[in-house]
C-alpha atoms as a PDB file:
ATOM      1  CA  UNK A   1      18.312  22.408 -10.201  1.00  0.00           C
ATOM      2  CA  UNK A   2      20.280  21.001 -13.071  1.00  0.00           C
ATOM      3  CA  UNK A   3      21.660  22.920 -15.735  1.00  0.00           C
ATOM      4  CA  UNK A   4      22.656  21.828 -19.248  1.00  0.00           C
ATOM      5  CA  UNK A   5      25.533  20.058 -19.669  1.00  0.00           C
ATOM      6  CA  UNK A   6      26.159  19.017 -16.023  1.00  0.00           C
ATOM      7  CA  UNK A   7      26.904  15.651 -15.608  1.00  0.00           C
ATOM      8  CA  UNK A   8      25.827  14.007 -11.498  1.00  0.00           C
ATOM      9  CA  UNK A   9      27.868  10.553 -11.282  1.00  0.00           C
ATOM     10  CA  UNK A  10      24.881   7.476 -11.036  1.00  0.00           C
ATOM     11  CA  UNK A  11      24.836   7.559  -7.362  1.00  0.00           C
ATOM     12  CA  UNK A  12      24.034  10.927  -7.019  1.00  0.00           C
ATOM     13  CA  UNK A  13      21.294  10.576  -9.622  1.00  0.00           C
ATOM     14  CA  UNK A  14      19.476   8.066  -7.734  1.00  0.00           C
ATOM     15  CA  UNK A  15      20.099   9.544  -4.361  1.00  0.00           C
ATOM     16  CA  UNK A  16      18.782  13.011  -5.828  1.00  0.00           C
ATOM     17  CA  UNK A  17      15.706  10.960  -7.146  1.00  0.00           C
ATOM     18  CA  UNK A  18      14.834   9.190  -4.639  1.00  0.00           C
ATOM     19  CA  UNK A  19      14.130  11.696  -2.265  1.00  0.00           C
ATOM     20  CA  UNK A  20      13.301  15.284  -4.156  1.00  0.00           C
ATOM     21  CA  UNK A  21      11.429  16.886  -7.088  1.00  0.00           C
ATOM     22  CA  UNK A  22      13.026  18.694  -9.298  1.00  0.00           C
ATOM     23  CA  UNK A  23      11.850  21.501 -11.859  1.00  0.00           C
ATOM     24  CA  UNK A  24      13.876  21.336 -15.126  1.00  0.00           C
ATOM     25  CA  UNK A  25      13.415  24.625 -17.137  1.00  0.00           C
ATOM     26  CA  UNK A  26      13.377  22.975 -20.815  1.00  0.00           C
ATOM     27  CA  UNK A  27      13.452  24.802 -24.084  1.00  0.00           C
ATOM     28  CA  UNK A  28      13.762  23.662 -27.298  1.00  0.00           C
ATOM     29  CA  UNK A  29      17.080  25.964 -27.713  1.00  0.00           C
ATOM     30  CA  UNK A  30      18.687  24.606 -24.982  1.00  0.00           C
ATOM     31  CA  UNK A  31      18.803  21.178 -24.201  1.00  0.00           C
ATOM     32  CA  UNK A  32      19.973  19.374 -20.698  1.00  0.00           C
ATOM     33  CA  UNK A  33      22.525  17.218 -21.104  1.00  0.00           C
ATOM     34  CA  UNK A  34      23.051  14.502 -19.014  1.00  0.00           C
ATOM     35  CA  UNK A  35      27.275  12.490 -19.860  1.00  0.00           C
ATOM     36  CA  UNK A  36      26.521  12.071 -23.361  1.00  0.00           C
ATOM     37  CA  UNK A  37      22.640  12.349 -23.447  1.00  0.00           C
ATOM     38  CA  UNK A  38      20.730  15.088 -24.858  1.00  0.00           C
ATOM     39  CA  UNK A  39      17.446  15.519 -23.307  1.00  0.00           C
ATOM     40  CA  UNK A  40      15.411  17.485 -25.312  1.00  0.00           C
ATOM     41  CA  UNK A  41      11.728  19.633 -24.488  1.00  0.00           C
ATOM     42  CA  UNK A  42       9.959  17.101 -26.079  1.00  0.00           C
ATOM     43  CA  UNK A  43      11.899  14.242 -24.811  1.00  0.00           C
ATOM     44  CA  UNK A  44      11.070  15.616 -21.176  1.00  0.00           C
ATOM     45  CA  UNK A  45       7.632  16.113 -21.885  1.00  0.00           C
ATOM     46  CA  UNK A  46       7.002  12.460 -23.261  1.00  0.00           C
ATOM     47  CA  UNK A  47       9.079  11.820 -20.325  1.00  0.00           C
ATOM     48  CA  UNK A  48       6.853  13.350 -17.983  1.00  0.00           C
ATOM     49  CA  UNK A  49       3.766  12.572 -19.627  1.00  0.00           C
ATOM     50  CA  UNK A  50       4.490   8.394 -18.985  1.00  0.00           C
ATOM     51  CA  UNK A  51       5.252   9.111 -15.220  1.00  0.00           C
ATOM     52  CA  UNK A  52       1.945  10.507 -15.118  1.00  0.00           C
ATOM     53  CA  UNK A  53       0.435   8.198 -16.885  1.00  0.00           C
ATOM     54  CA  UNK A  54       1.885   5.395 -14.750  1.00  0.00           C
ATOM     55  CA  UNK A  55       1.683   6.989 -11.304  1.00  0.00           C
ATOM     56  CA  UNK A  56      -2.851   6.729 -12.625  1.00  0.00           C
ATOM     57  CA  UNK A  57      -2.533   3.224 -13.364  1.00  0.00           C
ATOM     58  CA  UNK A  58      -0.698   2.727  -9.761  1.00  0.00           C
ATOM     59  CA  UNK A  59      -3.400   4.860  -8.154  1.00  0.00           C
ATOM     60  CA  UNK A  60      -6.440   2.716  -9.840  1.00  0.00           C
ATOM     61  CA  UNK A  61      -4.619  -0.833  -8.899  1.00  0.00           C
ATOM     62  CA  UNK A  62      -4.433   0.520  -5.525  1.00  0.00           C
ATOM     63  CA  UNK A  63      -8.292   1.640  -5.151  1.00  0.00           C
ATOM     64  CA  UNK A  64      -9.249  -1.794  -7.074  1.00  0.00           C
ATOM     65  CA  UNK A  65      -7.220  -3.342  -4.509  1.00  0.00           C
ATOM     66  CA  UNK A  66      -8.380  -1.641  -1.588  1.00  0.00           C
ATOM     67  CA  UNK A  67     -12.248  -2.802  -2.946  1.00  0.00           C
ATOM     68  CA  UNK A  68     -11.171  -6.371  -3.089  1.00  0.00           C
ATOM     69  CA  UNK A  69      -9.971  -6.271   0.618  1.00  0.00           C
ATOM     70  CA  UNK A  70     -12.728  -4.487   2.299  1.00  0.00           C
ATOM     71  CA  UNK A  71     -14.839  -7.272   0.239  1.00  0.00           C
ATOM     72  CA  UNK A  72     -12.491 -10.086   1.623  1.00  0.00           C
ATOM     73  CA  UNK A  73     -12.259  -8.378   5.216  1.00  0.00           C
ATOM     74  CA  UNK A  74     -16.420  -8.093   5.054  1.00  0.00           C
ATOM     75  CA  UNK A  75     -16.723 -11.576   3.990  1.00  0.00           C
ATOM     76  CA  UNK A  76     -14.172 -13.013   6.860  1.00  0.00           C
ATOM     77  CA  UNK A  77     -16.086 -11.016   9.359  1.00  0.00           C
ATOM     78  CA  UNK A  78     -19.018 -13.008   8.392  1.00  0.00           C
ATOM     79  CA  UNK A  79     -16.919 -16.382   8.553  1.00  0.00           C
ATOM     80  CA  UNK A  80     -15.879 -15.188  11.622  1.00  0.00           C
ATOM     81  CA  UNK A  81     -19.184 -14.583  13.639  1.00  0.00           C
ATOM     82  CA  UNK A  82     -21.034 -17.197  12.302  1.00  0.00           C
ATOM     83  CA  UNK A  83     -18.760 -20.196  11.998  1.00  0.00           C
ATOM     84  CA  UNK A  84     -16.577 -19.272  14.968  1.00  0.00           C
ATOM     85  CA  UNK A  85     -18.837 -17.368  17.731  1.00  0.00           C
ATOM     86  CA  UNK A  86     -16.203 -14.434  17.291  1.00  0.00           C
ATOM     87  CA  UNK A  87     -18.691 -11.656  19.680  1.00  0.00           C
ATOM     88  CA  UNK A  88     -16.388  -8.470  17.807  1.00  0.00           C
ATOM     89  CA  UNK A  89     -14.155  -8.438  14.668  1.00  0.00           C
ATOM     90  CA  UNK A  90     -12.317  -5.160  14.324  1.00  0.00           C
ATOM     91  CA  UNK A  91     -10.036  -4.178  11.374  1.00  0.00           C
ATOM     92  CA  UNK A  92      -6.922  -2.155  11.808  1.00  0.00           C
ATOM     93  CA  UNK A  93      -3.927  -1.448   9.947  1.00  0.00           C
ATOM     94  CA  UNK A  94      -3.328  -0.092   6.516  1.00  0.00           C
ATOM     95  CA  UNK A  95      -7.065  -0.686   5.196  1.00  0.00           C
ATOM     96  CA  UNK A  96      -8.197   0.900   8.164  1.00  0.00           C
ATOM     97  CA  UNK A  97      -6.570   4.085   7.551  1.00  0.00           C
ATOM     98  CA  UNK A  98      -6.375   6.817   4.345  1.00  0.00           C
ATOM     99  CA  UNK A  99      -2.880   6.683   3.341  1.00  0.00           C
ATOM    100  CA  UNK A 100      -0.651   3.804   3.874  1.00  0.00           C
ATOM    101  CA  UNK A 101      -2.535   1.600   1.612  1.00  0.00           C
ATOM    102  CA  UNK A 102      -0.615   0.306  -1.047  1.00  0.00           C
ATOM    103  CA  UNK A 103      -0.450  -2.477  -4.059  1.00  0.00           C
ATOM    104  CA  UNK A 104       0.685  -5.445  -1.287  1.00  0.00           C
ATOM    105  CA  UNK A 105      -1.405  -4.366   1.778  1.00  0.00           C
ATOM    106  CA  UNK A 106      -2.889  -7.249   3.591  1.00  0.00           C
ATOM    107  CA  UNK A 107      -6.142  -7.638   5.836  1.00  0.00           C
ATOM    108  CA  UNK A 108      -5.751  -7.135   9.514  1.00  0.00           C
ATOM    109  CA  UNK A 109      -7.891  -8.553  11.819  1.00  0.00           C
ATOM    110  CA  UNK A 110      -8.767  -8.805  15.546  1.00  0.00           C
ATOM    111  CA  UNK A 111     -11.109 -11.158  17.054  1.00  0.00           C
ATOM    112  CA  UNK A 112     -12.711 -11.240  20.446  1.00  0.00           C
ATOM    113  CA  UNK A 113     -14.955 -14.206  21.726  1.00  0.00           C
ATOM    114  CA  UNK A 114     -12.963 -17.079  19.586  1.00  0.00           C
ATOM    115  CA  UNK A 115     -11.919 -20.540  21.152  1.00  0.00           C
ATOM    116  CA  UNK A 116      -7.797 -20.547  20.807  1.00  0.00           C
ATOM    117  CA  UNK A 117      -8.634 -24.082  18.939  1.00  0.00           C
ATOM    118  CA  UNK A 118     -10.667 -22.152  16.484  1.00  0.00           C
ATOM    119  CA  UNK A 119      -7.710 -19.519  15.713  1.00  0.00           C
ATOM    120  CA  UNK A 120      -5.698 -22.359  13.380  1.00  0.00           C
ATOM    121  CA  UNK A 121      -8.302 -23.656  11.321  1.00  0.00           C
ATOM    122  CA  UNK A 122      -9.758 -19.578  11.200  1.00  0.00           C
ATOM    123  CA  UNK A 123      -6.777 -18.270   9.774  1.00  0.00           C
ATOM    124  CA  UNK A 124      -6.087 -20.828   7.578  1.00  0.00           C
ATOM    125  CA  UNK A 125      -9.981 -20.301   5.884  1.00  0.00           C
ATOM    126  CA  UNK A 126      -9.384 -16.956   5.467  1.00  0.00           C
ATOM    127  CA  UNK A 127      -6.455 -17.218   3.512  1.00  0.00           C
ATOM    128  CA  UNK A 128      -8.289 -19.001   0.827  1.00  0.00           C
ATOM    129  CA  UNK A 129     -10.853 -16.141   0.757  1.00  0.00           C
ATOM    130  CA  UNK A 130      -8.843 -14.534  -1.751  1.00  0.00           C
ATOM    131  CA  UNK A 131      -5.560 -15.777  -3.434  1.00  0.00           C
ATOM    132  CA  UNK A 132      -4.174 -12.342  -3.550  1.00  0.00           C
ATOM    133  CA  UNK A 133      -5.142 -10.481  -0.617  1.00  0.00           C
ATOM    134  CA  UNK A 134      -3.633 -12.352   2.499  1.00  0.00           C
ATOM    135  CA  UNK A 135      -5.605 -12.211   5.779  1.00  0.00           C
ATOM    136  CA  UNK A 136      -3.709 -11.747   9.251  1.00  0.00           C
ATOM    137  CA  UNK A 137      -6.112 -12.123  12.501  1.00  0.00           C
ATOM    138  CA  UNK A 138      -5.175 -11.817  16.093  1.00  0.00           C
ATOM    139  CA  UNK A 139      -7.222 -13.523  19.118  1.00  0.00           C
ATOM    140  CA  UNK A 140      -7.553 -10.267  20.710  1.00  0.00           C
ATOM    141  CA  UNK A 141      -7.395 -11.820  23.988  1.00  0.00           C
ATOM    142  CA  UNK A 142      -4.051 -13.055  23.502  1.00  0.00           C
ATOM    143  CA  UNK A 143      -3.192  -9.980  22.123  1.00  0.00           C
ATOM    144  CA  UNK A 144       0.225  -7.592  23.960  1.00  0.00           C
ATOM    145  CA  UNK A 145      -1.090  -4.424  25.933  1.00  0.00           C
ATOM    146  CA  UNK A 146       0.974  -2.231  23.367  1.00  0.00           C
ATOM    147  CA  UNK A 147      -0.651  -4.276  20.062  1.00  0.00           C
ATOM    148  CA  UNK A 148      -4.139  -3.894  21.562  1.00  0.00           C
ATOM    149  CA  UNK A 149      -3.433  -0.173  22.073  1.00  0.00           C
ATOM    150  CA  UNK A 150      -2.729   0.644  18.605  1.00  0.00           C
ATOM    151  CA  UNK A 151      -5.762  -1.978  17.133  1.00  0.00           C
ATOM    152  CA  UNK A 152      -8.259  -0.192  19.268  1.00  0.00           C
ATOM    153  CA  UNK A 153      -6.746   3.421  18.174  1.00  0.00           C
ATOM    154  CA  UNK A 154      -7.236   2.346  14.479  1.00  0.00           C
ATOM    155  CA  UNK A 155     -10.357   0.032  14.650  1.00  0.00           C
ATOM    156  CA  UNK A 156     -13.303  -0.413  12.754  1.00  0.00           C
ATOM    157  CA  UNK A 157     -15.786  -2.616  13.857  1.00  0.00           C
ATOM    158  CA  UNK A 158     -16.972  -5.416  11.137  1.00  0.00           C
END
């Protein structure tokens, strides 16, 4: 915990912040003070109040983003099936799961039942599915034994 008037050198600061949360006890009479800063209550509070406010916008361009690539993963399952005889399309990865979602995930994608000629021309459709949200897909039967292991631990059948 910090206490007013001690000074961390910059390092520090961002070590420290990276990796904990900290509770500052802030009143008005008794300012932190950070080299030549003073950090007032209401300073802090503003402070705080603009993390918040910024760690909601993150949150709702996440959830619009994980919309937009269920939609895109959807849609190339479709592609997939009917324009390239695909028999299964399981998703896996980030979008697959809860929590490692995040403002750059991607769509991953395994295949069973495609022609290895078809797995070019595939991928390079489902890229222009969406400019923003890249698609990856495997041939699942070229797939490693350890990849194939963890795609059908996290899959979801499309």
């Amino acid at each position: 915990m910090f206490k007013s008037g001690v000074t961390l050198p910059t390092s520090e600061r961002l070590s420290l912040a990276s990796q904990f949360t900290y509770t500052i006890p802030m009143t008005t009479d008794t300012p932190l003070r950070v080299g030549d800063f003073e950090v007032t209550a209401d300073l802090m509070q503003a402070y705080v109040q603009s993390a918040q406010a910024q760690m909601q916008a993150r949150q709702r361009r996440v959830e619009a983003r994980r919309e937009r690539a269920w939609a895109v993963a959807l849609e190339a399952a479709e592609m997939l099936r009917t324009q390239y005889a695909a028999d299964r399309i399981a998703l896996f990865g980030s979008l697959a799961g809860t929590t490692l979602f995040h403002e750059r995930s991607d769509v991953d994608l395994a295949a069973w039942g495609m022609s290895e000629g078809d797995l070019c021309q595939a991928a390079g459709r489902l890229l222009s599915l969406d400019p923003d949200i890249a698609v990856d897909l495997i041939r699942a039967e070229e797939a490693p034994s350890s990849l194939l292991t963890v795609i059908e631990q996290q899959a979801i059948d499309l």
